[in-house]
N, C-alpha and C. Protein backbone atom coordinates (compact mmCIF):
# COMPACT_ATOMS: atom_id res chain seq x y z
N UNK A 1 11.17 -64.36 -62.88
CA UNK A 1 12.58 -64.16 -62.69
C UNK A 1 13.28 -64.12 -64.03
N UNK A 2 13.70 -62.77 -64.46
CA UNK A 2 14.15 -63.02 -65.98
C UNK A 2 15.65 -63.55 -65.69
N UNK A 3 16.30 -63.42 -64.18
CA UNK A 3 17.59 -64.28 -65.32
C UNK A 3 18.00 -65.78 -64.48
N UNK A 4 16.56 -66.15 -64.05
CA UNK A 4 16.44 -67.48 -63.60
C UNK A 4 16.50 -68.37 -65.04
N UNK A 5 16.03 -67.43 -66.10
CA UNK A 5 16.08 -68.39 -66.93
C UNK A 5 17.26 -67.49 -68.34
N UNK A 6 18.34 -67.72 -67.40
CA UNK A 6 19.29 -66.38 -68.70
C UNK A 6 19.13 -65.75 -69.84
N UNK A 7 18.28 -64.97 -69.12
CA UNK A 7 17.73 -63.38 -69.78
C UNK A 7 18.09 -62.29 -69.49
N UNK A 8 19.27 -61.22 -69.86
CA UNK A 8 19.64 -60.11 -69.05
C UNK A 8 18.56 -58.73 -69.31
N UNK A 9 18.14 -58.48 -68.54
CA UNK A 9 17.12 -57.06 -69.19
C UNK A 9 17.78 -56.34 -67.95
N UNK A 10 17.58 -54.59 -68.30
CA UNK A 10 18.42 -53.75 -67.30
C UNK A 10 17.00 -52.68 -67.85
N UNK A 11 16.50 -52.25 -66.61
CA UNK A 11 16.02 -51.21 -66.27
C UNK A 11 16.43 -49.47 -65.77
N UNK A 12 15.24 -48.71 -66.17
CA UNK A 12 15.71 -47.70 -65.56
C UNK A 12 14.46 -46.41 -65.43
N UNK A 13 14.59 -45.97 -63.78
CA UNK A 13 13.42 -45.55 -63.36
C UNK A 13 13.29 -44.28 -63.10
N UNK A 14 12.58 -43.81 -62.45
CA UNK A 14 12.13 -42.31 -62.21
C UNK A 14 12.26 -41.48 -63.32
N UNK A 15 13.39 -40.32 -62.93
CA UNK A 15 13.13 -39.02 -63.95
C UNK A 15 14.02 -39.78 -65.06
N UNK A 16 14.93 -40.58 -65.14
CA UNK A 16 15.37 -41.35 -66.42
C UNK A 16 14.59 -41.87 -67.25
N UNK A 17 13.67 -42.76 -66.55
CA UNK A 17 12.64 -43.52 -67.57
C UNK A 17 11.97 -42.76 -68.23
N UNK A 18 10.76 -41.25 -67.68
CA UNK A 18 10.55 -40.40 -68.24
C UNK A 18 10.98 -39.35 -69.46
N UNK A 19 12.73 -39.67 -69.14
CA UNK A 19 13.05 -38.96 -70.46
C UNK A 19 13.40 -39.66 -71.60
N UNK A 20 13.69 -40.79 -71.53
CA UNK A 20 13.89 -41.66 -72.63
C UNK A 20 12.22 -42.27 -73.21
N UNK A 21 11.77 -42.00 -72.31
CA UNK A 21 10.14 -42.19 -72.68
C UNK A 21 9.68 -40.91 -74.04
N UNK A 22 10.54 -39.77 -73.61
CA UNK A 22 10.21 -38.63 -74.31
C UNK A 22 11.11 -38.26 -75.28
N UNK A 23 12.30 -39.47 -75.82
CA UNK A 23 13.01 -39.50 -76.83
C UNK A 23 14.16 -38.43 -76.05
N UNK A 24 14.29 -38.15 -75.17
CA UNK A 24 15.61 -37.78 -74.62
C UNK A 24 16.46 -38.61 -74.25
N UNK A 25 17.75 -37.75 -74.71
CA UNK A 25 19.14 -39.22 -74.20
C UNK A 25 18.97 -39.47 -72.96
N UNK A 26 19.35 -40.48 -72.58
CA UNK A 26 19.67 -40.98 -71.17
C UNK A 26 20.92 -41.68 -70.89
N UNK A 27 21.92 -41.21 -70.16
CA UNK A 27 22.93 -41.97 -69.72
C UNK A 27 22.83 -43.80 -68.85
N UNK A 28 23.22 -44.60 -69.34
CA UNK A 28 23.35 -45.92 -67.84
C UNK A 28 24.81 -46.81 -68.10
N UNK A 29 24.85 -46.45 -66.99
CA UNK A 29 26.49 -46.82 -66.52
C UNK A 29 26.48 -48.41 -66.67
N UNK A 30 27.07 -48.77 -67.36
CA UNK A 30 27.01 -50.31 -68.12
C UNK A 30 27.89 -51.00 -66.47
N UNK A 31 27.94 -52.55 -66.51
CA UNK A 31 28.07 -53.17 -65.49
C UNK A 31 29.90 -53.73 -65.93
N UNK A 32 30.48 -54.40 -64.82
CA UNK A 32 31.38 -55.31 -65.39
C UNK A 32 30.79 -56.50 -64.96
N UNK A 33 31.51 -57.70 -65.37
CA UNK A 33 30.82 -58.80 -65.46
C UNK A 33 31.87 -59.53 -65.30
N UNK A 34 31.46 -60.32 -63.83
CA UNK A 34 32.46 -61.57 -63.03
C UNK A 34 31.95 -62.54 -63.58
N UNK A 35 32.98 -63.91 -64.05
CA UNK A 35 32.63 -65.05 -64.07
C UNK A 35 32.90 -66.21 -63.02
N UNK A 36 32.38 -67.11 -63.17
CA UNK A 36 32.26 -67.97 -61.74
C UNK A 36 32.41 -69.20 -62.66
N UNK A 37 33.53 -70.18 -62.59
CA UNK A 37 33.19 -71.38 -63.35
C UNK A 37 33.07 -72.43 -62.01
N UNK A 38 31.81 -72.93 -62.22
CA UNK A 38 31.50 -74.21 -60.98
C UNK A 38 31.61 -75.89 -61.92
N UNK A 39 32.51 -76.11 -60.99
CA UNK A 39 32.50 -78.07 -61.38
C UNK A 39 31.42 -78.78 -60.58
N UNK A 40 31.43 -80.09 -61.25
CA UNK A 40 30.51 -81.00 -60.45
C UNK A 40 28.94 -80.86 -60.46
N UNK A 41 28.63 -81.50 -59.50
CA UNK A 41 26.84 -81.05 -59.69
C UNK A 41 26.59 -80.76 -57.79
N UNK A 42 25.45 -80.48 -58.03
CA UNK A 42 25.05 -80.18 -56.63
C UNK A 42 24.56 -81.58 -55.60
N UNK A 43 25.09 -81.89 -54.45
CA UNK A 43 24.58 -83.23 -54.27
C UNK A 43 23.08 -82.95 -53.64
N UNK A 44 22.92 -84.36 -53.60
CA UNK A 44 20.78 -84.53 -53.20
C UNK A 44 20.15 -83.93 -52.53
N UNK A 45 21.41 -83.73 -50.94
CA UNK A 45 20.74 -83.21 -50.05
C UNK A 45 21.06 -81.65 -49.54
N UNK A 46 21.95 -81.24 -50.91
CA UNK A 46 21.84 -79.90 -50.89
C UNK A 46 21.08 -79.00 -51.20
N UNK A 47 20.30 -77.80 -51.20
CA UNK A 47 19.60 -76.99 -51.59
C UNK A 47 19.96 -76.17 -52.55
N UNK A 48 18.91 -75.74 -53.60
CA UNK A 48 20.17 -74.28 -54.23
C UNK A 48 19.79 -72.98 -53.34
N UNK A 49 19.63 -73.25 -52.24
CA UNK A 49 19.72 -71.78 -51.30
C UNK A 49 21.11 -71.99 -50.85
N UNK A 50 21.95 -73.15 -50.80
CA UNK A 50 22.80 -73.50 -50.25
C UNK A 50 23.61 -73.09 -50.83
N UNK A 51 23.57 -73.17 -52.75
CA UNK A 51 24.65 -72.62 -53.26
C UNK A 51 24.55 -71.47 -53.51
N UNK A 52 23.03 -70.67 -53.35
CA UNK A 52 22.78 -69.22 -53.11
C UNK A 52 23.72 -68.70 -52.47
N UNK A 53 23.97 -69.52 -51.00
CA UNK A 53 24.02 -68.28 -50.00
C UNK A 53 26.43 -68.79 -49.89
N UNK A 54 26.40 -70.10 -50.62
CA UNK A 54 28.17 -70.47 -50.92
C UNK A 54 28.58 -68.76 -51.60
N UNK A 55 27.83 -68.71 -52.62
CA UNK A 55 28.21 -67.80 -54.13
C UNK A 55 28.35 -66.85 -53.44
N UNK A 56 27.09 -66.23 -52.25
CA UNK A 56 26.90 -64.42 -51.65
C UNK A 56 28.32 -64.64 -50.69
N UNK A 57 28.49 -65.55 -50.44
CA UNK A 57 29.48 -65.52 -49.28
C UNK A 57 31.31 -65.42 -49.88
N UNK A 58 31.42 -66.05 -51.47
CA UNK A 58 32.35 -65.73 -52.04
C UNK A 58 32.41 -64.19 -52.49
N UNK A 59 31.15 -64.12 -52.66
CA UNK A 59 31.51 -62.38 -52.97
C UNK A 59 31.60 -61.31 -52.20
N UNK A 60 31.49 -61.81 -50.88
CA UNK A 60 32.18 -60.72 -49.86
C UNK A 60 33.19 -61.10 -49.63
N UNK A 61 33.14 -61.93 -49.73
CA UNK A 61 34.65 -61.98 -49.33
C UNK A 61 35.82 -61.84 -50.53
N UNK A 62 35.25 -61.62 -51.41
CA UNK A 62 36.45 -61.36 -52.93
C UNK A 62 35.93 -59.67 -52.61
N UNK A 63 35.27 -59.31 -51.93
CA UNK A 63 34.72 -57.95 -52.44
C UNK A 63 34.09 -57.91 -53.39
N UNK A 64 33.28 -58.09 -54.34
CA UNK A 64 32.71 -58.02 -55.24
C UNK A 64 31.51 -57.05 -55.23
N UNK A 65 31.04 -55.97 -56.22
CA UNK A 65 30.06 -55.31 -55.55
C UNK A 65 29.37 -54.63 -56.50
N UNK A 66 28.00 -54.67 -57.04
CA UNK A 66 27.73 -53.63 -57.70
C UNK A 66 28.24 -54.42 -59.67
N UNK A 67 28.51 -55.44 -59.81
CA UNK A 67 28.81 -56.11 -61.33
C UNK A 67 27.97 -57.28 -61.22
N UNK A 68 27.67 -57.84 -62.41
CA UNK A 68 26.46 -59.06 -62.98
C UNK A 68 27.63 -60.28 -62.43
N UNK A 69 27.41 -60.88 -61.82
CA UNK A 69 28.15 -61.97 -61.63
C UNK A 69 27.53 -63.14 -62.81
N UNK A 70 28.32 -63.95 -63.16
CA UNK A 70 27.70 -65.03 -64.39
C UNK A 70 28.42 -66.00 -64.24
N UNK A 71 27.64 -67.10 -64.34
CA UNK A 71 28.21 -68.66 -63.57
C UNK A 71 27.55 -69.74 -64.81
N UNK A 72 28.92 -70.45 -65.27
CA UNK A 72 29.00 -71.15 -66.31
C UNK A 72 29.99 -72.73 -65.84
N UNK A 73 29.96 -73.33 -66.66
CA UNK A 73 30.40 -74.76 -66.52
C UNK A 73 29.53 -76.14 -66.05
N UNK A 74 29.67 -76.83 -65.41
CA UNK A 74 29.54 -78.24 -65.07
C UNK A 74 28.00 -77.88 -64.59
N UNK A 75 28.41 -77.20 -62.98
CA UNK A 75 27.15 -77.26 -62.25
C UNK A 75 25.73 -76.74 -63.10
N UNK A 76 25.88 -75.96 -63.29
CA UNK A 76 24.83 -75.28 -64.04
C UNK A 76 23.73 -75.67 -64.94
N UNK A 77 24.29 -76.64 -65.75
CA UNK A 77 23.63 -77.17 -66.50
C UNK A 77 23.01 -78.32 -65.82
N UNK A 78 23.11 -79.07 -64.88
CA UNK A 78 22.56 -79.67 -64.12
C UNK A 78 21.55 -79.35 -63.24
N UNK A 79 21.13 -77.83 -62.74
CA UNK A 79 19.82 -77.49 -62.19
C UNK A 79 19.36 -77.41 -62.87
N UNK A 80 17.09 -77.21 -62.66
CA UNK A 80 16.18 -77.34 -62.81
C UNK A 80 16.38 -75.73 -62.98
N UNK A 81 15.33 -75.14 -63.55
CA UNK A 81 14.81 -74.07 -63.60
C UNK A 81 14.82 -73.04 -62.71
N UNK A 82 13.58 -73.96 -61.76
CA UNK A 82 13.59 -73.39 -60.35
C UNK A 82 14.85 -73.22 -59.47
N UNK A 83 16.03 -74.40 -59.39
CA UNK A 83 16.82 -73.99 -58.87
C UNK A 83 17.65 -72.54 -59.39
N UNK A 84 17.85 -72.25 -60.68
CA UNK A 84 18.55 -71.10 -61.65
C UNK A 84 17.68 -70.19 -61.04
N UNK A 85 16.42 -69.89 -60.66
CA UNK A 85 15.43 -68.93 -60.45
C UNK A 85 16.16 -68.73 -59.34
N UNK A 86 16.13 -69.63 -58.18
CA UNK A 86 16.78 -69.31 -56.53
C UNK A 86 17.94 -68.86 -56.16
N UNK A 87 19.00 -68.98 -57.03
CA UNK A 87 19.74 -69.11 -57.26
C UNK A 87 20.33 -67.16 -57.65
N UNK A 88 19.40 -67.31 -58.90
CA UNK A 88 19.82 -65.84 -59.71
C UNK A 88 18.83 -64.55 -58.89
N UNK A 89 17.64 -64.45 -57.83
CA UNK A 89 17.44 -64.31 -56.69
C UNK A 89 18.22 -63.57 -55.81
């Protein structure tokens, strides 16, 4: 999971990859980028599928669609790895 552990890499496939493979330009439509600041920590008997599925559920409902969402502050630094992996998932 590269951005379980905040790493952004952006891909790009088919007849694109092929031409930048062959030193031809290639266009990619760059992202915007939501921030999310979370307080507190996660309690014991919560899961981070739990705050997986809090986060998917704020972003329908803000509309959000199609941008890198990025989540900074309190909580964050308080998961494990694995949770950032489930999480960014």
């Amino acid at each position: 999971m590269i951005n379980g552990i905040g790493v952004l890499a952006l891909g790009r496939g088919r007849a694109g990859g092929g031409k930048a493979s062959l030193g031809f330009p290639v266009t990619i439509r760059t992202l915007d980028v939501v921030g999310v600041r979370s307080t507190g920590r996660l309690f014991s008997w919560r899961q981070s599928t739990d705050l997986a599925l809090d986060a998917t559920h704020l972003r329908r409902r803000h509309k959000i669609s199609g941008e890198f969402v990025e989540f900074s502050a309190g909580c964050v630094s308080t998961l494990t790895g694995g949770d950032c992996a489930v999480i960014a998932k």
